[in-house]
Protein backbone atom coordinates (compact mmCIF):
# COMPACT_ATOMS: atom_id res chain seq x y z
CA UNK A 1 0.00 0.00 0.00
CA UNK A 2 1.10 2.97 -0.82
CA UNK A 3 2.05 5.92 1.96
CA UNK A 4 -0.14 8.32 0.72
CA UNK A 5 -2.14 8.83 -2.55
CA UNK A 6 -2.17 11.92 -4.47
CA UNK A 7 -4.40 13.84 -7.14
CA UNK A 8 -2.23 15.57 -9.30
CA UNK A 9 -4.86 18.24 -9.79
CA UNK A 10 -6.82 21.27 -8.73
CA UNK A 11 -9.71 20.74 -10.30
CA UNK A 12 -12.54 21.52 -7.72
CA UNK A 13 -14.84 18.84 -9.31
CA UNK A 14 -12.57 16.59 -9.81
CA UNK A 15 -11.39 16.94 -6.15
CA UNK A 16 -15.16 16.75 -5.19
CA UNK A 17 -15.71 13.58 -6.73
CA UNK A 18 -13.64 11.98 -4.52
CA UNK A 19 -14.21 13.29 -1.39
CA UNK A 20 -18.02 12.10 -2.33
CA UNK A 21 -16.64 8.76 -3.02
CA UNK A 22 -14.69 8.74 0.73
CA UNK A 23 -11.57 8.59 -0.50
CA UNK A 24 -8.49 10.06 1.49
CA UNK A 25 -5.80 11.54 -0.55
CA UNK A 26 -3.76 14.74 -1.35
CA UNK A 27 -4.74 17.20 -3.95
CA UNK A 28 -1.72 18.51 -5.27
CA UNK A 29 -1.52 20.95 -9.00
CA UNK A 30 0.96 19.33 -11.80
CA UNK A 31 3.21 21.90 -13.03
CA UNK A 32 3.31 21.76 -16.37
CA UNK A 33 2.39 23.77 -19.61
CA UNK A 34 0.00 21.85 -21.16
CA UNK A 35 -0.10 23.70 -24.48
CA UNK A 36 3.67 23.88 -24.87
CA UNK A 37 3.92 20.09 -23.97
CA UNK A 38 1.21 19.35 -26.80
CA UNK A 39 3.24 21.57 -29.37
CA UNK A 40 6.25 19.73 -28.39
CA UNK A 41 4.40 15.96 -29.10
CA UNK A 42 2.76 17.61 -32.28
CA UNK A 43 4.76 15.31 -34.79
CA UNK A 44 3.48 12.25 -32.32
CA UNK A 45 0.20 12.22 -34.00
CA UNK A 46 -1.04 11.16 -31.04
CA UNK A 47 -4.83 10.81 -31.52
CA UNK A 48 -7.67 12.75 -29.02
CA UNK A 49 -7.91 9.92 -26.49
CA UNK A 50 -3.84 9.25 -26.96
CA UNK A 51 -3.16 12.95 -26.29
CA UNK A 52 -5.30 12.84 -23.09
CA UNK A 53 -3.78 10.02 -21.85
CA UNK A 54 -0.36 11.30 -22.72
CA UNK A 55 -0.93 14.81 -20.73
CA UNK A 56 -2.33 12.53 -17.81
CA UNK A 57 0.64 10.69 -17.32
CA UNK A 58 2.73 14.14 -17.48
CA UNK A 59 1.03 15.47 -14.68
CA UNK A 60 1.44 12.62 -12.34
CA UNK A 61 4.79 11.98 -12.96
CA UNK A 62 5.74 15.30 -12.41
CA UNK A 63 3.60 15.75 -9.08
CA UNK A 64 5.39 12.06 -8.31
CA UNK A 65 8.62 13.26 -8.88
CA UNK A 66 7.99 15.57 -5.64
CA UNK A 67 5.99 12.64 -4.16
CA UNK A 68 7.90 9.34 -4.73
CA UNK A 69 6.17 7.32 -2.61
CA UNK A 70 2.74 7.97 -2.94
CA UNK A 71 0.16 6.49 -5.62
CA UNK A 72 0.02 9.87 -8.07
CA UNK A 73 -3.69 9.75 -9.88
CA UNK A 74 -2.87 12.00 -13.16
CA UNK A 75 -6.68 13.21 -15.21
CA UNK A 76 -7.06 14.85 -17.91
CA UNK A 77 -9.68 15.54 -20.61
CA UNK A 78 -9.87 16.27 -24.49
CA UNK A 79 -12.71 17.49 -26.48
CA UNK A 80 -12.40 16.09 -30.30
CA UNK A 81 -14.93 16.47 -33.09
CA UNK A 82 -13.07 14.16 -35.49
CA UNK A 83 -9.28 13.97 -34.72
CA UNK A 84 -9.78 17.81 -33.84
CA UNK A 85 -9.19 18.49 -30.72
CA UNK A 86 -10.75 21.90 -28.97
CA UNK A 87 -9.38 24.21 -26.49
CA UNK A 88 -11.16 26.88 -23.99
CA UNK A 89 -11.74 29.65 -25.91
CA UNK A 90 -10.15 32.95 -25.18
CA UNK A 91 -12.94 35.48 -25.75
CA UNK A 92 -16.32 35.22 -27.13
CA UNK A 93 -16.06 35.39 -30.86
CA UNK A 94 -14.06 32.58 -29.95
CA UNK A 95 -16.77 30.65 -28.12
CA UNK A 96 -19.43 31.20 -30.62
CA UNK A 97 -16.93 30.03 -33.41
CA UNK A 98 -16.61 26.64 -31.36
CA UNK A 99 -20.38 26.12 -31.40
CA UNK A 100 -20.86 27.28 -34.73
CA UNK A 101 -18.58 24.02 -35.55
CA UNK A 102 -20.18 21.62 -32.65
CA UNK A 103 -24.06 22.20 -33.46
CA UNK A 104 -25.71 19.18 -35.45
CA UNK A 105 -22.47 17.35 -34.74
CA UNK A 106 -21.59 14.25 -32.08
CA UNK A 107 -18.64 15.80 -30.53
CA UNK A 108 -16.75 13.41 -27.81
CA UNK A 109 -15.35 13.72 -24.61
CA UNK A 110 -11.95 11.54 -24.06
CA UNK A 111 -11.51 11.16 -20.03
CA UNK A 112 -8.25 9.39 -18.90
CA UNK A 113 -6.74 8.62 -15.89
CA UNK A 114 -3.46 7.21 -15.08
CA UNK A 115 -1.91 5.76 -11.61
CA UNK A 116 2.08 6.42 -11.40
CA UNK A 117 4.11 5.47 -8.31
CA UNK A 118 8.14 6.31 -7.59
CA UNK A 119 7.62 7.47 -11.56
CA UNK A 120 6.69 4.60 -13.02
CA UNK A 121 3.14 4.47 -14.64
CA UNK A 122 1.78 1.30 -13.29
CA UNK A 123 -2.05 1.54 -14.64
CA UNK A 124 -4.15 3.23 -17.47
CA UNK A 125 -8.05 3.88 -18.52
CA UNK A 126 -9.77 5.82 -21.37
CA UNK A 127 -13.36 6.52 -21.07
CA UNK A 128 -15.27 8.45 -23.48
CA UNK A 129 -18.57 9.96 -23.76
CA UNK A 130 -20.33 11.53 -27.04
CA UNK A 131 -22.77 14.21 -26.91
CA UNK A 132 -25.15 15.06 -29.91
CA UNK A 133 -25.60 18.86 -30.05
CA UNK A 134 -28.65 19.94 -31.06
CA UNK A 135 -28.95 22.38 -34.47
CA UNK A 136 -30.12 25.51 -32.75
CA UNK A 137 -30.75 28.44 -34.41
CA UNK A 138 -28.18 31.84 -34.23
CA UNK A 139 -31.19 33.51 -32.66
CA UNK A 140 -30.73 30.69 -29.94
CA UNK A 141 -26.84 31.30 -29.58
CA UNK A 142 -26.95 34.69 -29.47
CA UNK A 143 -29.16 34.34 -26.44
CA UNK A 144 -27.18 31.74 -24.92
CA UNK A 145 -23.95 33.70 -25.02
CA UNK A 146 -25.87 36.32 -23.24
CA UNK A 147 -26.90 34.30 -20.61
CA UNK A 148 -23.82 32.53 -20.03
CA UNK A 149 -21.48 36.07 -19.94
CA UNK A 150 -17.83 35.40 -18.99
CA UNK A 151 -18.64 31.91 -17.89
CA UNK A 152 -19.00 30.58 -21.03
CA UNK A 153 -15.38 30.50 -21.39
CA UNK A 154 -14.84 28.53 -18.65
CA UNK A 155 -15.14 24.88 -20.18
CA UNK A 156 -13.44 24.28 -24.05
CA UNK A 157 -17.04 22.96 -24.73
CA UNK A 158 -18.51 26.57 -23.82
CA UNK A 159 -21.38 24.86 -21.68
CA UNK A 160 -22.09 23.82 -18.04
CA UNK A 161 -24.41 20.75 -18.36
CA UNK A 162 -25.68 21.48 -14.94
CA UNK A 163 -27.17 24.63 -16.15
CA UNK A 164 -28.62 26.42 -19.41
CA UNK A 165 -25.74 24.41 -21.32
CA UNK A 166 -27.91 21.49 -21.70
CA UNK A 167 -30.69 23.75 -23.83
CA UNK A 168 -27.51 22.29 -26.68
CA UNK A 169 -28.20 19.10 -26.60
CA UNK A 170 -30.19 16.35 -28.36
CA UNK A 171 -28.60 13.57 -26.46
CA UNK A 172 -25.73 12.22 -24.45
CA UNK A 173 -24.35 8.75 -24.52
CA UNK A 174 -21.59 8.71 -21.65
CA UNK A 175 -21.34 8.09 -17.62
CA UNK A 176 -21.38 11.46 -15.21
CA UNK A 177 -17.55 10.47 -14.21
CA UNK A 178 -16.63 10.57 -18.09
CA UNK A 179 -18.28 13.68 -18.40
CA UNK A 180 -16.89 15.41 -15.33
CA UNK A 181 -13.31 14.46 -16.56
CA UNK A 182 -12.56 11.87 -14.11
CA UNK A 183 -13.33 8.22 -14.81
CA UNK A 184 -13.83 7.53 -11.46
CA UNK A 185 -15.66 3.64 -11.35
CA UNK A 186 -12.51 2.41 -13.61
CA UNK A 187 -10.05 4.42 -11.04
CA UNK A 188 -11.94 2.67 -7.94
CA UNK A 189 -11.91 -0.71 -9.19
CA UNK A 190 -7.63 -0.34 -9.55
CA UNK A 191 -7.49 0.88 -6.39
CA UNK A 192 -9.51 -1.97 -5.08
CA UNK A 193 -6.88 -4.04 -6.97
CA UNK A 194 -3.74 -2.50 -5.68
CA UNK A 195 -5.20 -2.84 -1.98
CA UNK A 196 -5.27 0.77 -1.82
CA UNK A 197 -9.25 0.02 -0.54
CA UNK A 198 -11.22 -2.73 1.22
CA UNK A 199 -12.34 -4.91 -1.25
């Protein structure tokens, strides 16, 4: 068992889901630049899910190079339409151009989590969930954006689904965890493994 286990994040939700599960742990931020480590694997190819995984396992071996011996979880999540991948917007012309390209499409969500200890990655898991946004009409948009102000460049999706967000969408085929960026049932089910929780 490990001494300690650590989420090599500060994601409130993420951090919230699992203190609701009753999980004890660390919540610790991976320094890194996520946008200049992507540039630098750009001739990787590396494909939405890959890429996710790939910035995942960056972030907990960095926070595990400060924590050796504890069990680092590393999370992160990509939004693809295609082999695109999306990024928060910075203003919003920005976030309108995003939705402009997502409505009528099935744009996916690509969740990954990763378990590194003393640096070495010892477990993986991609989950994905697709969402069908529905064609709404620039009437609709423009009212959106209104409602939504600043916030709506909070999330590279430009939408909460907890609030007017889900007005976007026809339907969603993916689990809460997936959604939320942390594939949480997978991540239990390795810890249950490892002995890191009564089984």
């Amino acid at each position: 068992m490990a001494e300690t286990l650590v989420l090599a994040s500060a994601s409130p939700s993420r951090r919230m889901l699992m203190e609701n599960a009753g999980l004890f742990f660390q919540a610790v931020a991976a320094q890194i630049d996520e946008r200049a480590f992507e540039d630098f694997i750009a001739h990787r190819s590396f494909g939405p899910g890959e890429l996710a995984l790939e910035l995942a396992l960056q972030k907990a071996l960095e926070v595990s190079n400060r924590f050796p011996k504890a069990l680092v979880i590393g999370c992160d999540q990509t939004m693809s339409l295609g082999q695109r991948v999306f990024h928060k917007p910075a203003d919003r012309h920005e976030a309108a151009s995003t939705l402009r390209t997502l409505r009528g499409n099935v744009h996916r969500l690509n969740s990954a989590v990763v378990l590194v200890q003393e640096g070495r990655e010892v477990w993986r898991h991609l989950s994905t969930a697709d969402l069908a946004m529905r064609d709404f009409s620039d009437a609709f948009l423009e009212l959106y954006l209104e409602r939504c102000g600043d916030s709506v460049m909070k999330s590279v999706g430009c939408y909460q689904l907890e609030g007017i967000g889900i007005q976007l969408f026809d339907s969603i085929a993916g689990d809460y965890f997936t959604i939320l960026g942390l594939p949480l049932l997978p991540l239990l089910g390795q810890l249950r493994a490892l002995g890191e929780l009564d089984a």
